[in-house]
N, C-alpha and C. Protein backbone atom coordinates (compact mmCIF):
# COMPACT_ATOMS: atom_id res chain seq x y z
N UNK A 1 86.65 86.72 81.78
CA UNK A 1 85.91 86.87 83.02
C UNK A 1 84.87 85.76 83.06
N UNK A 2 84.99 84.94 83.92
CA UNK A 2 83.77 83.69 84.29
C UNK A 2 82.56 84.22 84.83
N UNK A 3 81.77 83.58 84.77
CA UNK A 3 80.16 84.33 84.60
C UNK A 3 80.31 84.05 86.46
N UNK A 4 81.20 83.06 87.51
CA UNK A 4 81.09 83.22 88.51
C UNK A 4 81.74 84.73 89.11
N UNK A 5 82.34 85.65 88.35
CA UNK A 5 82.95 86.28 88.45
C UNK A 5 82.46 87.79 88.32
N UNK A 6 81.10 87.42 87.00
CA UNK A 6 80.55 88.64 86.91
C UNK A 6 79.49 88.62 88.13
N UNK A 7 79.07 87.34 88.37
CA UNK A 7 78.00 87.16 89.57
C UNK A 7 78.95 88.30 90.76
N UNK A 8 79.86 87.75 91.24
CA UNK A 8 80.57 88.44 92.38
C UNK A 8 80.51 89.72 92.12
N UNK A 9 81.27 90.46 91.41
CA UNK A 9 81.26 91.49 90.61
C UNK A 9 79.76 92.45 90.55
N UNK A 10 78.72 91.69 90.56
CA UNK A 10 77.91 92.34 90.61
C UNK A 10 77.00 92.55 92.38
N UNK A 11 77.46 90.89 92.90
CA UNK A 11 77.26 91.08 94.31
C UNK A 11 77.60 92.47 95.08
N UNK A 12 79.47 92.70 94.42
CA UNK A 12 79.86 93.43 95.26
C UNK A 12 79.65 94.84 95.28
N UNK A 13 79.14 95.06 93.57
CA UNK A 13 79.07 96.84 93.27
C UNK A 13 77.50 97.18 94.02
N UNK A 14 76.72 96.06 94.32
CA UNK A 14 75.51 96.38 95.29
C UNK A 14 75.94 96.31 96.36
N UNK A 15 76.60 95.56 96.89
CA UNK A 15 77.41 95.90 98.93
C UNK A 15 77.88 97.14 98.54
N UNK A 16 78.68 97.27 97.86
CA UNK A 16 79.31 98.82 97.95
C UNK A 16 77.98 99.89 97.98
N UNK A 17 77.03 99.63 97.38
CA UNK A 17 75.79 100.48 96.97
C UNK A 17 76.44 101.71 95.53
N UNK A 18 77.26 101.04 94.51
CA UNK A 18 77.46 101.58 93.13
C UNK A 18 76.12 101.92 92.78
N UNK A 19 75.72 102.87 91.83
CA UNK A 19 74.29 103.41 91.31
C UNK A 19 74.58 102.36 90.39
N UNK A 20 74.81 101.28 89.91
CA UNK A 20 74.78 100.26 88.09
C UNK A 20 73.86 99.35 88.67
N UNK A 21 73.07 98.99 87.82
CA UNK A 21 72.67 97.94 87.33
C UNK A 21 72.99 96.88 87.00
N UNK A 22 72.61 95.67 87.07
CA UNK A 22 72.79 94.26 86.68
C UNK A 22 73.34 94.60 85.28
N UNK A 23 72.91 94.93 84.31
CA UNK A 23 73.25 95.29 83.27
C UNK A 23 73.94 96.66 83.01
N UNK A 24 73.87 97.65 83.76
CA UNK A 24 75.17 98.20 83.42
C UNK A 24 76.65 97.61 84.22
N UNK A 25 76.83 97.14 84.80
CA UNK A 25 77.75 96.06 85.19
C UNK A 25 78.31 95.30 84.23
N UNK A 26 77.77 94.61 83.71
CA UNK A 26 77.90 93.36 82.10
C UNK A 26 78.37 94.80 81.42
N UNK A 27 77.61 95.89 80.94
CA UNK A 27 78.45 96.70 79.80
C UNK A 27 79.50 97.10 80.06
N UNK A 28 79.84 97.30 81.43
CA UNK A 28 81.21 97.95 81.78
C UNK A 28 82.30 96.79 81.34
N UNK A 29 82.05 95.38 82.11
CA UNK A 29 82.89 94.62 82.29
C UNK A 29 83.08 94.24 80.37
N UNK A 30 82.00 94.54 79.49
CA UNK A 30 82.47 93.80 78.58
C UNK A 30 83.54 95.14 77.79
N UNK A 31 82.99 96.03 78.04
CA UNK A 31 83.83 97.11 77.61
C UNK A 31 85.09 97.00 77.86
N UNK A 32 85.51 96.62 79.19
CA UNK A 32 86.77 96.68 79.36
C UNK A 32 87.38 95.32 78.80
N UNK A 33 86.80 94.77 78.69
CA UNK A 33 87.39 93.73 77.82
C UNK A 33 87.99 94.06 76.61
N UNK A 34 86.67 94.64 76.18
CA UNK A 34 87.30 94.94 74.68
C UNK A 34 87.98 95.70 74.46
N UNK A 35 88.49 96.79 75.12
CA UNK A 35 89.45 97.61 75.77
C UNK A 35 90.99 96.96 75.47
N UNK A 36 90.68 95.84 76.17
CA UNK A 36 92.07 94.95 76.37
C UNK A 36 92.16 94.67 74.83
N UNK A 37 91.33 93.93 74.56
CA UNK A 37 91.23 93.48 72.73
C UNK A 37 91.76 94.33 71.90
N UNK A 38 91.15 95.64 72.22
CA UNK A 38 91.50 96.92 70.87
C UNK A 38 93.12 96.91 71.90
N UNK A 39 93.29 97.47 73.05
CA UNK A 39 94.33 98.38 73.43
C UNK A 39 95.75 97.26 73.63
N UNK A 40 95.60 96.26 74.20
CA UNK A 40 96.65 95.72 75.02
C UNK A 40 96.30 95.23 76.13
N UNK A 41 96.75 94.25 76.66
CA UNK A 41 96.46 93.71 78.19
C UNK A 41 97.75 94.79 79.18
N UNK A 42 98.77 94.79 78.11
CA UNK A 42 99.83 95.60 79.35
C UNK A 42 99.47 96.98 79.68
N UNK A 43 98.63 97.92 78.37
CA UNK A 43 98.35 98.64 78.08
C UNK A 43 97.33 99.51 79.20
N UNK A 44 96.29 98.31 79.12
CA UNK A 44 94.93 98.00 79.65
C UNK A 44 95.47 98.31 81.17
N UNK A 45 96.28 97.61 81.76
CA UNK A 45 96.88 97.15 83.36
C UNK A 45 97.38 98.42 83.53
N UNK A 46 98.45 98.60 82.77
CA UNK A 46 98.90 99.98 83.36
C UNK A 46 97.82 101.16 83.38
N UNK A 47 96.99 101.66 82.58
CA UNK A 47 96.25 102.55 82.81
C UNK A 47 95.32 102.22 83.90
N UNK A 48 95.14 101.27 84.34
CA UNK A 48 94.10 100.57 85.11
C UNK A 48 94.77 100.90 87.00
N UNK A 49 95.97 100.45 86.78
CA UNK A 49 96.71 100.66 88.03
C UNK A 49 97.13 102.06 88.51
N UNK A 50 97.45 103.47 87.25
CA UNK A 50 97.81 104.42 87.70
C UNK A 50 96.05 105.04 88.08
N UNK A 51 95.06 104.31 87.76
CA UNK A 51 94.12 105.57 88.43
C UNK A 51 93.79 105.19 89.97
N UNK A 52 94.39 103.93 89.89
CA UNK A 52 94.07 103.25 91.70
C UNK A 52 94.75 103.98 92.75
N UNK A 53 95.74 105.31 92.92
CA UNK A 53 95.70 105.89 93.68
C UNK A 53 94.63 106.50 94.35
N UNK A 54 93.10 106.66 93.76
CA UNK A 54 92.34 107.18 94.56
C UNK A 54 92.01 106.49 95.75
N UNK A 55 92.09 105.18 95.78
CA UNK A 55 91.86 104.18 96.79
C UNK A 55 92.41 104.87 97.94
N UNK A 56 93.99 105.11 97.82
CA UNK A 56 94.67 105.43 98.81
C UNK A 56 94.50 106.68 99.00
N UNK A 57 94.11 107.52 98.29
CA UNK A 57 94.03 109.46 98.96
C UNK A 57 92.60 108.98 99.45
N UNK A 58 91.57 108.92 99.11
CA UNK A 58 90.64 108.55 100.97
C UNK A 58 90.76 107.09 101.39
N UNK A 59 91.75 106.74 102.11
CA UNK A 59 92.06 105.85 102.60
C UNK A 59 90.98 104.82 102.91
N UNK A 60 90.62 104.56 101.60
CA UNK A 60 89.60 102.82 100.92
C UNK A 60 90.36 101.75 100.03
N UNK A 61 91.83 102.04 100.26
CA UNK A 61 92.43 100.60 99.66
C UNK A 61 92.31 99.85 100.18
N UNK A 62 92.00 99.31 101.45
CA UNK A 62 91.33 97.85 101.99
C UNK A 62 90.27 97.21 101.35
N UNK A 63 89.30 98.46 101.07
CA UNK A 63 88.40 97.94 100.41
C UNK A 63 88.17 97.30 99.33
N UNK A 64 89.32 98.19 98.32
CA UNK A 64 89.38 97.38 96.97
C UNK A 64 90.03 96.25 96.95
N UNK A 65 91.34 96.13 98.07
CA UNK A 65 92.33 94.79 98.23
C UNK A 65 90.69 94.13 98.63
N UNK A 66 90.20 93.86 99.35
CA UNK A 66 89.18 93.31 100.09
C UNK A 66 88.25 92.46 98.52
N UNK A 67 88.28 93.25 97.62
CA UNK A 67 86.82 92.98 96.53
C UNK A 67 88.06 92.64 95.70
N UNK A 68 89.38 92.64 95.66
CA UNK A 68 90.01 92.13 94.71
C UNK A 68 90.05 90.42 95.15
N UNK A 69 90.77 90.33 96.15
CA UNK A 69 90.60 89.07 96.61
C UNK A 69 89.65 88.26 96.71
N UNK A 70 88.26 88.67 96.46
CA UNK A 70 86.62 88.05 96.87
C UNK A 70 86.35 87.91 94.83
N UNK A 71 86.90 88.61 94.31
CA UNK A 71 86.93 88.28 92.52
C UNK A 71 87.73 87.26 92.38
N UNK A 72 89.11 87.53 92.52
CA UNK A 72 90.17 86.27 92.10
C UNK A 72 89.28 85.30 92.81
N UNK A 73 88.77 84.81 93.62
CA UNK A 73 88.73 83.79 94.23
C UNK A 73 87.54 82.99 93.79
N UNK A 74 86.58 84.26 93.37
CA UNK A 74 85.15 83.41 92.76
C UNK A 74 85.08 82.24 91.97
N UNK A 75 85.46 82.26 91.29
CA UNK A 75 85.55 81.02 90.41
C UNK A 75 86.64 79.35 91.15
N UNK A 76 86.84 80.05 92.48
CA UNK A 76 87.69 79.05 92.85
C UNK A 76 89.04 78.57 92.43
N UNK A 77 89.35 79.42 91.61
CA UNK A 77 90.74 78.85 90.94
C UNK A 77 91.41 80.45 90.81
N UNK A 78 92.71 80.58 91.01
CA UNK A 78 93.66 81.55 91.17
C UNK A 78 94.46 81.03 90.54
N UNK A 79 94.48 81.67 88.94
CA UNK A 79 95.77 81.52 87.86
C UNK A 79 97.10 82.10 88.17
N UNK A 80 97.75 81.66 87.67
CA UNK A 80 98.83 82.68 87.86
C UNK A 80 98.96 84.30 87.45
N UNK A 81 98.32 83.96 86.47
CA UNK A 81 98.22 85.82 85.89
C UNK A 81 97.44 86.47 86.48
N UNK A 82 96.73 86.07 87.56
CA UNK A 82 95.04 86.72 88.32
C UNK A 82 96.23 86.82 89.78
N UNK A 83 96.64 86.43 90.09
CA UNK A 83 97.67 86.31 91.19
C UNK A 83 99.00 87.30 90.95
N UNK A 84 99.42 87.65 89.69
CA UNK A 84 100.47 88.36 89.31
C UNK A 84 99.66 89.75 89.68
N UNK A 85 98.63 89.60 88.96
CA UNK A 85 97.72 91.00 88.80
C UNK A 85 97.17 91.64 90.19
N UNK A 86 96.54 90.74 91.16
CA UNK A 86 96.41 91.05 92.42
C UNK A 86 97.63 91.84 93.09
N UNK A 87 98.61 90.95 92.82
CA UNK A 87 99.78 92.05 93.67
C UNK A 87 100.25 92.88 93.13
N UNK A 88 100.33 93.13 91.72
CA UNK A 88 100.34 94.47 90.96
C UNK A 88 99.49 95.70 92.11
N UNK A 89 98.51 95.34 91.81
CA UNK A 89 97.23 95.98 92.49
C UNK A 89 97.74 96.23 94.07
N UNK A 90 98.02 95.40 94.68
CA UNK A 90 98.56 95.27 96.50
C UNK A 90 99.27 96.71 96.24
N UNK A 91 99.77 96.17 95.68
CA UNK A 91 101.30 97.13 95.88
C UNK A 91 101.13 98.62 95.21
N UNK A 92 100.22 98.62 94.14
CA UNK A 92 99.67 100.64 93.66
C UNK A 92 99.04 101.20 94.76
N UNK A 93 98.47 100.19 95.69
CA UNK A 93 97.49 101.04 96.67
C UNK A 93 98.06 101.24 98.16
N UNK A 94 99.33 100.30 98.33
CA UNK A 94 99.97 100.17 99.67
C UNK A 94 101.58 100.88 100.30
């Protein structure tokens, strides 16, 4: 995760009005990192994608497509695996 990324990331959990902090933000994001580290990246994704149905039972998957696209993009560069992962994501919530 690029530090332009945690910037966004943290822009956006204040538009949303999330109760975190600047710093509980950074602990989440590093957590889930390490998440990936201990667990798996495929591991990590799949558990990550089956809880994103809530998006769609109160119909706020725009929103997250919306803050997914405004992350990939922060840093200005869209990898291929950040682009694989986005439409992973499109498609659990659509």
């Amino acid at each position: 995760v690029s530090r332009s990324e945690k910037t966004r990331i943290s822009e956006l959990m204040r538009k949303v009005q999330a109760p975190w902090t600047f710093d509980s933000i950074n602990n989440r994001i590093s957590a889930f990192i390490a998440q990936v580290h201990t667990s798996g990246y495929s591991h990590v994704v799949s558990d990550t994608l089956s809880q994103l149905a809530c998006f769609k039972e109160v119909g706020r998957q725009d929103v997250l497509l919306n803050c997914v696209d405004l992350l990939a993009g922060a840093d200005g560069e869209l990898a291929a695996r950040e682009q694989a992962i986005c439409e992973r994501i499109r498609k659990a919530v659509t």
